[in-house]
Protein backbone atom coordinates (compact mmCIF):
# COMPACT_ATOMS: atom_id res chain seq x y z
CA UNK A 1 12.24 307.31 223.14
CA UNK A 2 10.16 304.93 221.19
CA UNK A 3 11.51 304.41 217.93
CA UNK A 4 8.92 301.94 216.06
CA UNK A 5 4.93 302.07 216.03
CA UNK A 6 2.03 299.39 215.71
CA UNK A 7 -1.71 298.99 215.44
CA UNK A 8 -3.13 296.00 214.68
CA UNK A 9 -6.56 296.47 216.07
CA UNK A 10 -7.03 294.04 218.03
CA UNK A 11 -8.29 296.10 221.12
CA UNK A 12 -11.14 298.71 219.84
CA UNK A 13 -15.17 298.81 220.14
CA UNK A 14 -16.08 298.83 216.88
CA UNK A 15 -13.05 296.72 214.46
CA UNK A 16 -14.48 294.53 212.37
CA UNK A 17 -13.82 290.78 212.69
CA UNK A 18 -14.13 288.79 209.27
CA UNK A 19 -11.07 288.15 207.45
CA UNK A 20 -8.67 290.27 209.06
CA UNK A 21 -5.34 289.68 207.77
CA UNK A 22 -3.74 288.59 211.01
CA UNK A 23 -5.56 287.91 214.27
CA UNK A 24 -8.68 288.36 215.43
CA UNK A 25 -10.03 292.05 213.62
CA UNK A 26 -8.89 294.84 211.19
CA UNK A 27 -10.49 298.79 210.90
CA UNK A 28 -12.92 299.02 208.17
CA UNK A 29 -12.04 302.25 206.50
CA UNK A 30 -9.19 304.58 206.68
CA UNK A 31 -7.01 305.17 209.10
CA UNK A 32 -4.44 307.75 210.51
CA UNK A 33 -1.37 307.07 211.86
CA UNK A 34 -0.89 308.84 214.88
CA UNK A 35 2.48 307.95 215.47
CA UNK A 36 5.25 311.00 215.81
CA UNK A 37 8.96 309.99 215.08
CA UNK A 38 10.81 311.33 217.68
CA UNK A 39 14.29 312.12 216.15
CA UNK A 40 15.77 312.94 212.69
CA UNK A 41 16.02 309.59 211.17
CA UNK A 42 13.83 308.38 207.77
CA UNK A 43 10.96 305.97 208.51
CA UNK A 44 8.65 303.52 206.60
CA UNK A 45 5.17 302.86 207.20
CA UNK A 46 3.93 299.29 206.25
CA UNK A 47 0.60 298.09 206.17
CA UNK A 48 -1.79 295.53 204.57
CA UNK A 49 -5.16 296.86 203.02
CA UNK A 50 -8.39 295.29 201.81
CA UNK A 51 -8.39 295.52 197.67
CA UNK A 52 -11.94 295.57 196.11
CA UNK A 53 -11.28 291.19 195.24
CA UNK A 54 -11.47 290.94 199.38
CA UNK A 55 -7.79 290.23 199.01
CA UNK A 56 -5.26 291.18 201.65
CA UNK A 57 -2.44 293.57 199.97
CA UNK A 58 0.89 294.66 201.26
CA UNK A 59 1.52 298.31 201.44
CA UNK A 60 5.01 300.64 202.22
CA UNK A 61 5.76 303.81 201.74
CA UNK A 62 8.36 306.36 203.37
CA UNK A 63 6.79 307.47 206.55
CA UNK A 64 5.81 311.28 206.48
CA UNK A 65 5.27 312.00 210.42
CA UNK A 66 2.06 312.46 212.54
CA UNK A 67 -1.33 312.55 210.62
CA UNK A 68 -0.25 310.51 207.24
CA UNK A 69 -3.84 308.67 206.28
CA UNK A 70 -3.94 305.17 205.23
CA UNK A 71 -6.39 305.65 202.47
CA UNK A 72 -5.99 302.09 199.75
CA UNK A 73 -8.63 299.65 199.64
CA UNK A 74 -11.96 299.51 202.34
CA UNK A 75 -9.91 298.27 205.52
CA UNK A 76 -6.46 298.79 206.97
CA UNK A 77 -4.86 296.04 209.37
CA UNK A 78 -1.19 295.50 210.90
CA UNK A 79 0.22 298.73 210.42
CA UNK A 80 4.18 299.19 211.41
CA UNK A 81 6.26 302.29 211.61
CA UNK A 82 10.27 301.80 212.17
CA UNK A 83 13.13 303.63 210.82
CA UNK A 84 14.33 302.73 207.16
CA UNK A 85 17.89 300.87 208.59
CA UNK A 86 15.35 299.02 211.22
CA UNK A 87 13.69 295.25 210.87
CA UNK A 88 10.70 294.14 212.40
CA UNK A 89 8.56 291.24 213.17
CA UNK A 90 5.26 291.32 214.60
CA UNK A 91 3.26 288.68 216.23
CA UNK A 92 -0.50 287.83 217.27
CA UNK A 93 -1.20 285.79 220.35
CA UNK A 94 -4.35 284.05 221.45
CA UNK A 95 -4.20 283.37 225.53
CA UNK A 96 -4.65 279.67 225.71
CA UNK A 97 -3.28 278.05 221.86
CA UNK A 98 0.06 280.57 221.90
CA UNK A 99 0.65 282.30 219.16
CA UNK A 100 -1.70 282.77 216.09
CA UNK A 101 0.33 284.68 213.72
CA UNK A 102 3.80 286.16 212.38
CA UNK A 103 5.01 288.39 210.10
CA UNK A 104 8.89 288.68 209.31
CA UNK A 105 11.57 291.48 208.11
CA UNK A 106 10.21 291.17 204.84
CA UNK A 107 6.41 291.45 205.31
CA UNK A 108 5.68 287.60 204.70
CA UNK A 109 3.01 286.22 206.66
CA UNK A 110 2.02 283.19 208.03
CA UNK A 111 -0.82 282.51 210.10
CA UNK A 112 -1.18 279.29 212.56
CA UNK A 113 -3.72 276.79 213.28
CA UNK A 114 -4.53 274.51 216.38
CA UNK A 115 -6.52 271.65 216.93
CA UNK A 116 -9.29 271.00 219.78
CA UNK A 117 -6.82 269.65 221.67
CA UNK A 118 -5.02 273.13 221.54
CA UNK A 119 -1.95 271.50 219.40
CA UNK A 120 -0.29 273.36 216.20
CA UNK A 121 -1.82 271.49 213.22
CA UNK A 122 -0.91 273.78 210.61
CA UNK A 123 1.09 276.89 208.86
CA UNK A 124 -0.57 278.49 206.39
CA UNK A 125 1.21 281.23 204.22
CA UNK A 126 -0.66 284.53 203.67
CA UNK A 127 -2.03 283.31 200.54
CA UNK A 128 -3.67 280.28 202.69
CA UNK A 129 -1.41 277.27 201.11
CA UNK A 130 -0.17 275.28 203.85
CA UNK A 131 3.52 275.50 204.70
CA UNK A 132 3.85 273.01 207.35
CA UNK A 133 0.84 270.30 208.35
CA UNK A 134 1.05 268.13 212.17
CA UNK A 135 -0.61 265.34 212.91
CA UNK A 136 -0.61 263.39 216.39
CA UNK A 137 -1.22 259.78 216.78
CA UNK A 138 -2.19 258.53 220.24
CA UNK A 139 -0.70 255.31 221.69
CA UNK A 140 -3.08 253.47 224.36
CA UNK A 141 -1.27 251.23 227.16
CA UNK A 142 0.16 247.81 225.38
């Protein structure tokens, strides 16, 4: 029995691919959550939606069952679905620089940024400030 739920849209003909809050696309539009909660527990449904500023907003609600629509703002991305006494964290990965985003318990995000080399270089918080900057300085033979 699967207790917790996620889209993020990564995998789909047709997402759209600027912005997205985390990864690599979002769903323009609205969305329904197909997910059906298998037992009698309560559950939350958490998302992030595009507002009319093209701002990323947080979004959570009790979780109604099967067929509740996502219907705020023009584009839905990183939706989660776990019972209310649940935490979860959720993670993006790109195949070669690792991993490319996180959000926590508590809905923060951050997002993370490589170099050519393939290196971390930075952490950016989901407003884009960065949290943490790397820099690498080569030493050549003496």
């Amino acid at each position: 029995m699967v207790e917790f739920f996620h889209e993020n849209f990564e995998e789909g003909a047709g997402n759209a691919t600027t912005s997205p809050h985390t990864g690599l696309s979002y769903l323009s539009g609205d969305y329904t959550v197909p997910y059906v909660i298998p037992n009698g527990r309560s559950y939350i449904v958490e998302y992030w939606y595009l507002d009319g500023s093209s701002v990323w907003q947080h979004a959570s609600s009790a979780y109604t069952g099967s067929g509740m629509s996502l219907t705020n703002g023009s584009a839905i991305d990183d939706v989660r679905v776990y019972p209310t006494d649940a935490r979860m964290k959720t993670y993006t990965y790109h195949t070669i620089n690792g991993m490319t985003s996180s959000i926590d318990e508590n809905g923060v995000t951050m997002i993370y940024k490589y170099d050519s080399f393939g290196r971390l270089a930075e952490v950016r918080n989901e407003k884009g400030s960065i949290e943490k900057k790397y820099t690498y300085n080569y030493k050549g033979p003496n």
